[in-house]
Protein backbone atom coordinates (compact mmCIF):
# COMPACT_ATOMS: atom_id res chain seq x y z
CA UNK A 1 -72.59 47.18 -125.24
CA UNK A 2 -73.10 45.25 -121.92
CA UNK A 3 -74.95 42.67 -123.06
CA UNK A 4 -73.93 40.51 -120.44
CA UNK A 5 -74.41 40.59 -116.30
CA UNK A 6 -72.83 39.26 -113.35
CA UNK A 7 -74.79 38.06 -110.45
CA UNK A 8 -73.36 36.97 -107.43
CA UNK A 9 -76.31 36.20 -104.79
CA UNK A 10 -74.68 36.38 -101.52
CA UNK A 11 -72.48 39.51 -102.35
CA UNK A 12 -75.82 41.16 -103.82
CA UNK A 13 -78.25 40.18 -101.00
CA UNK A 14 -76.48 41.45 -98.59
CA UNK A 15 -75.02 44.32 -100.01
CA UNK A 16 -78.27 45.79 -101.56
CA UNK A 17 -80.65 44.88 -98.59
CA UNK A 18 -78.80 46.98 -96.15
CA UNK A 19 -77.98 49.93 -98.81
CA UNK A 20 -81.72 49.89 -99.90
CA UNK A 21 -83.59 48.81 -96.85
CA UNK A 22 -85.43 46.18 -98.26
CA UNK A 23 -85.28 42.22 -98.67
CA UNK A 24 -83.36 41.85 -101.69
CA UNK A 25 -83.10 38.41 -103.18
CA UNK A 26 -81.49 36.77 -106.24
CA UNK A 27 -79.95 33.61 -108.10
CA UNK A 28 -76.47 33.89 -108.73
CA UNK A 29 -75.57 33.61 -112.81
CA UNK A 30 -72.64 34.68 -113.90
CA UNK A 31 -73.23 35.02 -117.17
CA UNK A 32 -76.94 36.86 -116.99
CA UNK A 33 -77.57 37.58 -120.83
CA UNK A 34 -80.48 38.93 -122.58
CA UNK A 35 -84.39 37.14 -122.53
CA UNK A 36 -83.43 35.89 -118.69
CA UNK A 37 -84.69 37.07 -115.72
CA UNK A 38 -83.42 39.38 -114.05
CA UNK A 39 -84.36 41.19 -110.53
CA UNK A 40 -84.39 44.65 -110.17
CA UNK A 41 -85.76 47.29 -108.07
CA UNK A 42 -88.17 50.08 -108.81
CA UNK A 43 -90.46 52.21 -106.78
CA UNK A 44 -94.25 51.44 -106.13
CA UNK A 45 -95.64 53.29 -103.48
CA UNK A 46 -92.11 52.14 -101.49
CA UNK A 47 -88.80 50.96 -103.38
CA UNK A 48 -89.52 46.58 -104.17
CA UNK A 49 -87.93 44.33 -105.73
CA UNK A 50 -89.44 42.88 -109.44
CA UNK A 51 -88.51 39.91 -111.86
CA UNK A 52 -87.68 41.17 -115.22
CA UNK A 53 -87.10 39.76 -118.88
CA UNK A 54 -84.22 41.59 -120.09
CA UNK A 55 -84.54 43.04 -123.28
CA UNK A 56 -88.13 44.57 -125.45
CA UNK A 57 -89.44 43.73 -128.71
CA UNK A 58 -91.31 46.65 -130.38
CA UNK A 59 -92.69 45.38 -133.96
CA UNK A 60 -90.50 47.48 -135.73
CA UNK A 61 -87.54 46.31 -134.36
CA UNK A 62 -85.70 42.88 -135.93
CA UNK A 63 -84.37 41.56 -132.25
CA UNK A 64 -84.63 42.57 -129.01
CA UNK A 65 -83.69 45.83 -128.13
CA UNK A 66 -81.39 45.36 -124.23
CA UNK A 67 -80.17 48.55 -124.05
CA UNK A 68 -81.52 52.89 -124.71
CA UNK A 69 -79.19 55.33 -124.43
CA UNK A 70 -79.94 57.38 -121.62
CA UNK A 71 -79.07 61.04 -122.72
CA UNK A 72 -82.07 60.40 -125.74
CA UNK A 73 -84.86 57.90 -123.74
CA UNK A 74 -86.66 60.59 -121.90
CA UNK A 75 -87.87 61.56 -125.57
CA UNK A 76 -87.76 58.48 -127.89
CA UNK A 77 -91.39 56.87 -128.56
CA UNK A 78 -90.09 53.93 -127.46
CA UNK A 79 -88.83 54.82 -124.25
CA UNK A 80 -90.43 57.98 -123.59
CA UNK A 81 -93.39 57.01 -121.15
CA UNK A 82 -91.67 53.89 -119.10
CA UNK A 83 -88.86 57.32 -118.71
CA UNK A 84 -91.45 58.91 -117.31
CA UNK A 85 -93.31 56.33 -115.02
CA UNK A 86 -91.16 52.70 -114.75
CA UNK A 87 -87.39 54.16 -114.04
CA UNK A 88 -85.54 50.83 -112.16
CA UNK A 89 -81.70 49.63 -110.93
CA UNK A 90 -80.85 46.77 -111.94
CA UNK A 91 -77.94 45.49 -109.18
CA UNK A 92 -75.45 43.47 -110.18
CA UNK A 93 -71.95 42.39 -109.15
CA UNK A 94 -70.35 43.24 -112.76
CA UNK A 95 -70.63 43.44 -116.14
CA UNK A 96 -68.79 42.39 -119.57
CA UNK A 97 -67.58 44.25 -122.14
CA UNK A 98 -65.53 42.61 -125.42
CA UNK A 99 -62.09 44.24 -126.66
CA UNK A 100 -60.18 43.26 -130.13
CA UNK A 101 -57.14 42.49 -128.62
CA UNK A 102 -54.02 43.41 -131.48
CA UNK A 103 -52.93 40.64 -133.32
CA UNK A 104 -55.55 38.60 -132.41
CA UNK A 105 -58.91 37.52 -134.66
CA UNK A 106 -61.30 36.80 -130.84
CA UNK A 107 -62.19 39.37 -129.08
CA UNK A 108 -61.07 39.54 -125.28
CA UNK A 109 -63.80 39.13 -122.45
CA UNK A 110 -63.76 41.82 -119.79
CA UNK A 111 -65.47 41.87 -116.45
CA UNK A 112 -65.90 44.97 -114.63
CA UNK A 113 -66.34 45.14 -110.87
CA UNK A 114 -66.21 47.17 -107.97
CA UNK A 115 -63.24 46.70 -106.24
CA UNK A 116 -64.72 46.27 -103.00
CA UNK A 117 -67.28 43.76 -104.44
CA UNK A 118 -70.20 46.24 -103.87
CA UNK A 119 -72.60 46.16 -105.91
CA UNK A 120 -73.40 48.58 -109.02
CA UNK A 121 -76.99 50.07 -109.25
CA UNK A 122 -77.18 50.16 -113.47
CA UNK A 123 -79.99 52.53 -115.05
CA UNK A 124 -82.96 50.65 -115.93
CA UNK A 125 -86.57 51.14 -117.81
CA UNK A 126 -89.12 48.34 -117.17
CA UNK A 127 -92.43 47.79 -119.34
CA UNK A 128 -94.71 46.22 -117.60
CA UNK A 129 -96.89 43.72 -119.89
CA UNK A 130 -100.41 42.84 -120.42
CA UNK A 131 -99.17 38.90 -119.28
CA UNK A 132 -98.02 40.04 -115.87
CA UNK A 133 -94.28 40.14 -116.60
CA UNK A 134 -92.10 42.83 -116.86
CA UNK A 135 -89.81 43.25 -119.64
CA UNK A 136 -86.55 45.30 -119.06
CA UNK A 137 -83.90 47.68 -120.99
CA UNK A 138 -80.34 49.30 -118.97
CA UNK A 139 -79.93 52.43 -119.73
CA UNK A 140 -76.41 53.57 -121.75
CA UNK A 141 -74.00 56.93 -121.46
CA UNK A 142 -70.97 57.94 -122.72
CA UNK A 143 -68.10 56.21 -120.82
CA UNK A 144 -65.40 57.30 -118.25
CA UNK A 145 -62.06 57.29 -119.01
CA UNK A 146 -61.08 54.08 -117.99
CA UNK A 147 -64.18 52.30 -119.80
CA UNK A 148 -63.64 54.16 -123.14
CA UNK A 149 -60.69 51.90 -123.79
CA UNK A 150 -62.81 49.19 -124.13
CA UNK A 151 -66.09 50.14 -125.45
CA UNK A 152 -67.45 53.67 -126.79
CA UNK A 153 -70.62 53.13 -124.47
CA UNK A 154 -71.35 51.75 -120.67
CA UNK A 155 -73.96 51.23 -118.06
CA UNK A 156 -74.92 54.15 -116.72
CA UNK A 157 -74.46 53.67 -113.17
CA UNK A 158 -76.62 55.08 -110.04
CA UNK A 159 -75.16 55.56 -106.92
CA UNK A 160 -76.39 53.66 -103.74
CA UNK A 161 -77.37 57.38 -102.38
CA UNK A 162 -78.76 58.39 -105.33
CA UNK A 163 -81.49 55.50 -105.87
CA UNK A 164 -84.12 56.56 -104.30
CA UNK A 165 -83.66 60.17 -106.30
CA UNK A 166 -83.60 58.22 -109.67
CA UNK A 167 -86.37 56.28 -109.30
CA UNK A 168 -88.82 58.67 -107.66
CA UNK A 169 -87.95 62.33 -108.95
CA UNK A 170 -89.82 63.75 -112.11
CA UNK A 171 -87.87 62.88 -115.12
CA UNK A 172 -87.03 66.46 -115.92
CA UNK A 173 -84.76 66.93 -112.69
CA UNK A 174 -83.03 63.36 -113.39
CA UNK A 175 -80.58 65.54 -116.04
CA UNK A 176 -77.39 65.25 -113.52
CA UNK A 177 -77.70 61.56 -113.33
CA UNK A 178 -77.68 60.59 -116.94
CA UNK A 179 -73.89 60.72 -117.06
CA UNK A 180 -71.57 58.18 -115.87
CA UNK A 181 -70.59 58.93 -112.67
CA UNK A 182 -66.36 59.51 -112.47
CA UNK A 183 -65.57 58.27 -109.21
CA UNK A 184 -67.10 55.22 -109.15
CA UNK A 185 -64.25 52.59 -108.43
CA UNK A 186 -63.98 50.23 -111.50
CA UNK A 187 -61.74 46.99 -111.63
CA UNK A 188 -61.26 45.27 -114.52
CA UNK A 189 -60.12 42.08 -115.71
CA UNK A 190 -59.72 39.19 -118.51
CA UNK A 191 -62.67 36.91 -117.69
């Protein structure tokens, strides 16, 4: 489950700069897929932007692990204390999803966008490591409506007003937010 990005630089610099107040950079790639870097934004004494690896590798795990589902990470070892202390947003301009199209032995690509090319704020978790990088999972819910056609799971998506709330509140008030939010405009199309 959406274990591939869009990143469109000029539509995200812009866009996320003036919604976030800060100088938001990033390399356009629009196919962004696990182990690269990704930027996202946490909060540090004041909201900041931060390269990330996407995806963790705990020892007991046989590949990377991308993705936590966010109705169970506030209280899974794994994900438990960067819940707590390293919540992020990872913007991006869309994601992909695959679909088993009937009669057909590929699966379809998807892309999912805002119709207004703003930018979505996905649920994040960062680790940062003993090396100096950070290392990155997006956070999962169940999915709206529209998205359940095409997979049983999506990002879990933060609202530009509610940023600032997810990243700095204690984890026990962020309850309201770990649900996918149903007005958020999706479009979606055959990439």
């Amino acid at each position: 489950m959406c274990g591939r990005l869009d990143i469109n630089d000029h539509q995200l610099t812009r866009f996320v700069s003036e919604q976030l107040g800060l100088n938001f950079t990033t390399q356009t790639n629009h196919d962004l897929r696990p182990t690269q870097q990704v930027e996202i934004v946490a909060y540090e004494q004041e909201l900041q932007q931060l390269s990330s690896s996407w995806g963790i590798q705990p020892q007991w795990a046989k590949r990377p692990l991308i993705n936590a589902q966010a109705e169970t990470a506030a209280t899974k070892p794994t994900f438990k204390a960067a819940f707590k202390l390293h919540r992020c947003v990872v913007p991006c301009s869309g994601w992909y999803e695959w679909k088993a199209e009937e009669g057909q032995s590929k699966k379809t690509k998807y892309l999912f966008t805002h119709p207004d090319e703003q930018p979505f704020y996905m649920a994040g978790l960062y680790f940062p490591m003993t090396d100096g990088e950070n290392r990155l999972v997006t956070l999962t819910t169940a999915p709206t409506p529209q998205c359940l056609e095409y997979h049983h799971r999506m990002p879990l998506l933060v609202r530009p007003d509610e940023v600032t709330f997810w990243l700095t509140s204690n984890a026990e008030a962020l309850d309201p937010l770990l649900h996918a939010p149903q007005d958020i405009p999706l479009s979606i199309h055959k990439s």
